[in-house]
N, C-alpha and C. Protein backbone atom coordinates (compact mmCIF):
# COMPACT_ATOMS: atom_id res chain seq x y z
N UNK A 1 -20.50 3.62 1.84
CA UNK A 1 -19.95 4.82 1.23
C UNK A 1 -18.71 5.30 1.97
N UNK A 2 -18.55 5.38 2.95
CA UNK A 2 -17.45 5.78 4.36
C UNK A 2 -16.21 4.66 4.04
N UNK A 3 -16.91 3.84 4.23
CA UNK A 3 -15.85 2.33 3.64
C UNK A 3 -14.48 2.59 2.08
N UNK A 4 -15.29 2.80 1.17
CA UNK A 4 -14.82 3.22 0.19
C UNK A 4 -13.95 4.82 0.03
N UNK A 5 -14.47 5.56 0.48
CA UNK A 5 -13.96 6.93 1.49
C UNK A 5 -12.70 6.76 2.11
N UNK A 6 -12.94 5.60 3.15
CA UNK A 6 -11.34 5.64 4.25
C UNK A 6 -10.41 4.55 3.43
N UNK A 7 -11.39 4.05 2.16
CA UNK A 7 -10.10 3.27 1.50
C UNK A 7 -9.11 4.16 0.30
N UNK A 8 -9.70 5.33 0.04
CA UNK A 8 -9.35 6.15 -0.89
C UNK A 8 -8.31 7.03 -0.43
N UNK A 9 -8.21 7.65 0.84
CA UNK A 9 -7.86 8.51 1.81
C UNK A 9 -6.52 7.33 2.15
N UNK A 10 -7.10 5.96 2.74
CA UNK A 10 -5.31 5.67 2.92
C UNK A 10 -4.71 5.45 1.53
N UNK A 11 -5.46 5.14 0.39
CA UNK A 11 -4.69 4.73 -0.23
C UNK A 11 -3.57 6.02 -0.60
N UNK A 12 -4.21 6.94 -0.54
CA UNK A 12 -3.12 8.27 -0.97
C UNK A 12 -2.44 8.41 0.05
N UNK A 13 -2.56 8.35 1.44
CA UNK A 13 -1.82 8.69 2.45
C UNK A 13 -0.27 7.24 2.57
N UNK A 14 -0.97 6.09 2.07
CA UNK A 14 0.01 4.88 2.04
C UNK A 14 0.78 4.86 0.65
N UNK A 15 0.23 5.17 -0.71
CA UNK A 15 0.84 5.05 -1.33
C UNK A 15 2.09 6.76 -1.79
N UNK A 16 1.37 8.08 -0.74
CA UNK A 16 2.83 9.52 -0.88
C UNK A 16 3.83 8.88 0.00
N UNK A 17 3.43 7.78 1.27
CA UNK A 17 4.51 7.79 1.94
C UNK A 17 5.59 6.53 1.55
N UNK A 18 4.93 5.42 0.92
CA UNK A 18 5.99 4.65 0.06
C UNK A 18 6.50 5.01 -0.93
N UNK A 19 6.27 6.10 -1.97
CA UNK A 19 6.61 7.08 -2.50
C UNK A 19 8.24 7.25 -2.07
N UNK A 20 7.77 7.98 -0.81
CA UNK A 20 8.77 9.15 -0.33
C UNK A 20 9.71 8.18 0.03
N UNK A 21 9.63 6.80 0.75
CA UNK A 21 10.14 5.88 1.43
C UNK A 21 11.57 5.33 0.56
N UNK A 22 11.03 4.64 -0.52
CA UNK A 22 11.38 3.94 -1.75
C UNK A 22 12.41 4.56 -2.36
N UNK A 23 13.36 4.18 -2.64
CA UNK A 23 14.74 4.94 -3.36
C UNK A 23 14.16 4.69 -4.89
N UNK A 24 14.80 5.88 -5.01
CA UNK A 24 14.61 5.87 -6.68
C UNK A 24 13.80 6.70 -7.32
N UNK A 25 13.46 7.10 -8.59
CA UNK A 25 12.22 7.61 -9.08
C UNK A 25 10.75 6.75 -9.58
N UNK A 26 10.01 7.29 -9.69
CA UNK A 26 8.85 6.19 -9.63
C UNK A 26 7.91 7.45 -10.21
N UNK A 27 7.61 6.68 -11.09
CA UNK A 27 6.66 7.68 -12.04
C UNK A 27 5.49 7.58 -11.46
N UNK A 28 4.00 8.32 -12.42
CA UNK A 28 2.94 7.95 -11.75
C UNK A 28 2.35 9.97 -10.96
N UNK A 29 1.05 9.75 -11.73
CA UNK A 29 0.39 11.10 -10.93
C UNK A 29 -0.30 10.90 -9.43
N UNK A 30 -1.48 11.74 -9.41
CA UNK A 30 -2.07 11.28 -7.74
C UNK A 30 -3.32 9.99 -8.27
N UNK A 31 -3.86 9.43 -8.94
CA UNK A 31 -4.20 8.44 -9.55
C UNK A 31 -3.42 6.98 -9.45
N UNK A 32 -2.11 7.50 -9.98
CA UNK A 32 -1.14 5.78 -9.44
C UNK A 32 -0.87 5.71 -8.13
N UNK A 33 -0.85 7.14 -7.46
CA UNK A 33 -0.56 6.50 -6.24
C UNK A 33 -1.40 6.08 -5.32
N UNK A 34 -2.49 6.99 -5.30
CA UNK A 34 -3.79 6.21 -5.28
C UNK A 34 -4.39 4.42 -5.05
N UNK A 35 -3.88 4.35 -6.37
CA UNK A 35 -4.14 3.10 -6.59
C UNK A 35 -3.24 1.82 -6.08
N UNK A 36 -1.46 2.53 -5.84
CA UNK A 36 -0.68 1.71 -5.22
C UNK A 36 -0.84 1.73 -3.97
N UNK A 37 -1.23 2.78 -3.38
CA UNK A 37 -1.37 2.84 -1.80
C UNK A 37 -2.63 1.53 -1.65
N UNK A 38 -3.78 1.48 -1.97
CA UNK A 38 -4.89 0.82 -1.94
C UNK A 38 -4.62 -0.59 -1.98
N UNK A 39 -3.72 -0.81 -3.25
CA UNK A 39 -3.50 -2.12 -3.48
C UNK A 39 -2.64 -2.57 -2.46
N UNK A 40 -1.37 -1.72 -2.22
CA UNK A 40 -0.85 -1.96 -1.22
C UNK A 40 -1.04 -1.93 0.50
N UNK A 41 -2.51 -1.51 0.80
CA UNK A 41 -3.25 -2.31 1.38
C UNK A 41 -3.76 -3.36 1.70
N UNK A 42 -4.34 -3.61 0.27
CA UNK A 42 -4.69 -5.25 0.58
C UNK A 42 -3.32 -6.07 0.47
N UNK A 43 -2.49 -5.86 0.15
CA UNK A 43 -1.27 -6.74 -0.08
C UNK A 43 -0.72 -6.84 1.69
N UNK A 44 -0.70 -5.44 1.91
CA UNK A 44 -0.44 -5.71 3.34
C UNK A 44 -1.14 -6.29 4.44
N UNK A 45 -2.07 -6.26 3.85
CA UNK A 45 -3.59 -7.28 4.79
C UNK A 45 -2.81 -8.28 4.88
N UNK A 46 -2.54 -9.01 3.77
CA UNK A 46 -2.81 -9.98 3.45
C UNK A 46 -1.43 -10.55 4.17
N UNK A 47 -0.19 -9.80 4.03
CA UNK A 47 0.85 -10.32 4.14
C UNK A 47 0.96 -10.26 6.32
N UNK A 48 0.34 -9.25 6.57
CA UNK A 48 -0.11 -9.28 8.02
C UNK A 48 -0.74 -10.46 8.61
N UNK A 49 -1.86 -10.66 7.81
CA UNK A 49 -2.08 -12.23 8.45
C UNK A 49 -1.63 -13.42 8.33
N UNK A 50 -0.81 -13.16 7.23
CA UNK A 50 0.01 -14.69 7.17
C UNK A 50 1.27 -14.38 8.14
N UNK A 51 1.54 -13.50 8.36
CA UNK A 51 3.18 -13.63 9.45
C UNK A 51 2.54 -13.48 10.69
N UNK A 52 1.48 -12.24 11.34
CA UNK A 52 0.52 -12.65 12.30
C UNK A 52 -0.12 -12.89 12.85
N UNK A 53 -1.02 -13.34 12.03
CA UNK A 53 -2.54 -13.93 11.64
C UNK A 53 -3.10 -12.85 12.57
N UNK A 54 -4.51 -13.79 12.94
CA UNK A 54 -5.82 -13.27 14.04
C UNK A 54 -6.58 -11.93 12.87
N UNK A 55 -6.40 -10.75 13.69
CA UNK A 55 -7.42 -9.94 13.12
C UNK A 55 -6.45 -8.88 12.35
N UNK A 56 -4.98 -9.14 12.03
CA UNK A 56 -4.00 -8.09 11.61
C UNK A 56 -4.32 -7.84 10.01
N UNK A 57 -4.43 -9.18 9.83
CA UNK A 57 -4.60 -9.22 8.32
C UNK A 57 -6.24 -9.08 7.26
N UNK A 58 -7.17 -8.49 8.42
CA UNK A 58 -8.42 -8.27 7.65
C UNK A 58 -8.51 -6.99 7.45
N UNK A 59 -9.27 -7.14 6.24
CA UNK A 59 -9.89 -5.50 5.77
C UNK A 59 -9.81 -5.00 6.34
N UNK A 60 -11.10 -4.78 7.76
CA UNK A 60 -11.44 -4.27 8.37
C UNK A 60 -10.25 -3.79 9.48
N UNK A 61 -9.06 -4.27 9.66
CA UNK A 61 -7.80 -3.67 10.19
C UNK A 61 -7.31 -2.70 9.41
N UNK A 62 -7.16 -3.37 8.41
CA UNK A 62 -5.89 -2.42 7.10
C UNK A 62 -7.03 -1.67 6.86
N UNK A 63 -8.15 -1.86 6.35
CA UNK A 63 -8.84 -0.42 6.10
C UNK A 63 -9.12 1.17 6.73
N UNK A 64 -9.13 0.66 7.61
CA UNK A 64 -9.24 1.17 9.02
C UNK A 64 -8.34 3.01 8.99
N UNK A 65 -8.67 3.69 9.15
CA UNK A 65 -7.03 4.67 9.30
C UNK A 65 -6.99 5.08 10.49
N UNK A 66 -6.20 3.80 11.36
CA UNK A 66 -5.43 3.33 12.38
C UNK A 66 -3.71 3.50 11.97
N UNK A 67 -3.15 3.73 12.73
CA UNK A 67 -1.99 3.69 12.63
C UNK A 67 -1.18 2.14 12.08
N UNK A 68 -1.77 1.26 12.83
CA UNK A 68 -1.39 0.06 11.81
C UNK A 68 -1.96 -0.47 10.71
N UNK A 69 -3.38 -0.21 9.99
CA UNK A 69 -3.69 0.34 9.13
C UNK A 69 -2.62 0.98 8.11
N UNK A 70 -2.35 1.81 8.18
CA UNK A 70 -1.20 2.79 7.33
C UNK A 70 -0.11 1.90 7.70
N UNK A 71 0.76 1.47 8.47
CA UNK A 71 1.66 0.77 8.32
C UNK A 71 2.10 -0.31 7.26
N UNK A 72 0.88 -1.30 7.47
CA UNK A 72 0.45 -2.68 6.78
C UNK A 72 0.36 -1.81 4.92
N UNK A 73 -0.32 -0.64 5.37
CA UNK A 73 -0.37 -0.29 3.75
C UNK A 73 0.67 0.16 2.88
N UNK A 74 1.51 1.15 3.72
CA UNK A 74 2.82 1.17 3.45
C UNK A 74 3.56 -0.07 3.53
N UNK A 75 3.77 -1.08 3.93
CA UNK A 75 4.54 -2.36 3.76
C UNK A 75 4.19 -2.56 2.22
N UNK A 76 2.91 -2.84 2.47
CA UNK A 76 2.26 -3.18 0.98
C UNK A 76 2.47 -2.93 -0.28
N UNK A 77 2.74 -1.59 -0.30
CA UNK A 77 3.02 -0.52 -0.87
C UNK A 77 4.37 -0.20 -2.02
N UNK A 78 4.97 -0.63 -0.70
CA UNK A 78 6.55 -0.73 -0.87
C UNK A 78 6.98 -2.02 -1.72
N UNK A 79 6.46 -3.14 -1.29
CA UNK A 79 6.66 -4.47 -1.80
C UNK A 79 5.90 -4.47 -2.95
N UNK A 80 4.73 -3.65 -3.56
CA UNK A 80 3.93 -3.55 -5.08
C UNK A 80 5.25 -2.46 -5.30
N UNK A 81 5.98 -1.66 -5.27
CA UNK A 81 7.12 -0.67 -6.01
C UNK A 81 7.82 -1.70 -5.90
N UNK A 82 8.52 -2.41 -5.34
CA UNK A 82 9.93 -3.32 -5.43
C UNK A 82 9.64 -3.82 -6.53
N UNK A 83 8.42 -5.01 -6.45
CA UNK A 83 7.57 -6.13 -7.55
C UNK A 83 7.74 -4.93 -9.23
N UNK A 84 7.46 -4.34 -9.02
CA UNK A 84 6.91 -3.14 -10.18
C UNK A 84 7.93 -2.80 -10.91
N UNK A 85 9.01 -2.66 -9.62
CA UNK A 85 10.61 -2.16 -10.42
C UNK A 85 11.48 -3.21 -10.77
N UNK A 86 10.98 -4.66 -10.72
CA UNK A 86 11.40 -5.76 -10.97
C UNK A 86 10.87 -6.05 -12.41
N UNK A 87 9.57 -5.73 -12.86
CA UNK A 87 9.18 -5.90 -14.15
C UNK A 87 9.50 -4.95 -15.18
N UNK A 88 9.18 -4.09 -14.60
CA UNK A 88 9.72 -2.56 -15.70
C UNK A 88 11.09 -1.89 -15.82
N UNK A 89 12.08 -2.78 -15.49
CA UNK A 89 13.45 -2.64 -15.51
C UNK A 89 13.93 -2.79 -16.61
N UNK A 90 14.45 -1.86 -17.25
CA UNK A 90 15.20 -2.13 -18.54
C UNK A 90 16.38 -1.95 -18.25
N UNK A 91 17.06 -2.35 -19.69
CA UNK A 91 18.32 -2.51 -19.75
C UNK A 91 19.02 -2.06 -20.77
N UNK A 92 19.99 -1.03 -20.04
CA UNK A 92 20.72 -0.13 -21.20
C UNK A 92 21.96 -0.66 -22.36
């Protein structure tokens, strides 16, 4: 239950601060960001252990709300808005 808890908590805390980070406007209530912070968690897991493996890139790091924790999620974060603004780009 706690697990799911500290994943909810970064995800809002990782996905207001890639938010704020990110140039541009970016739609989305406290629900998308929510959900981008989270995802952009695991994205940052994931992308943590492949550049420095060992224990950077598990759940149990990025879940964590550790300071690198929130980092990895904000990376994450940022790179699901780049990806995002790459698909939903129109053209005037």
């Amino acid at each position: 239950m706690f697990g799911i808890l500290a994943w909810v908590v970064l995800g809002l805390i990782a996905g207001a601060i890639a938010k704020a980070i990110y140039p541009g406007h970016q739609g989305g209530g406290l629900l998308a960001t929510m959900i981008l912070g989270i995802l952009g968690a695991v994205v940052g897991g994931w992308l943590g252990g492949m550049f420095f493996g060992g224990n950077v890139g598990t759940a149990a790091s990025v879940g964590a709300l550790t300071i690198p924790g929130v980092i990895f999620a904000v990376i994450g974060a940022i790179v699901l808005l780049f990806i995002w603004g790459l698909v939903t780009r129109r053209t005037a």
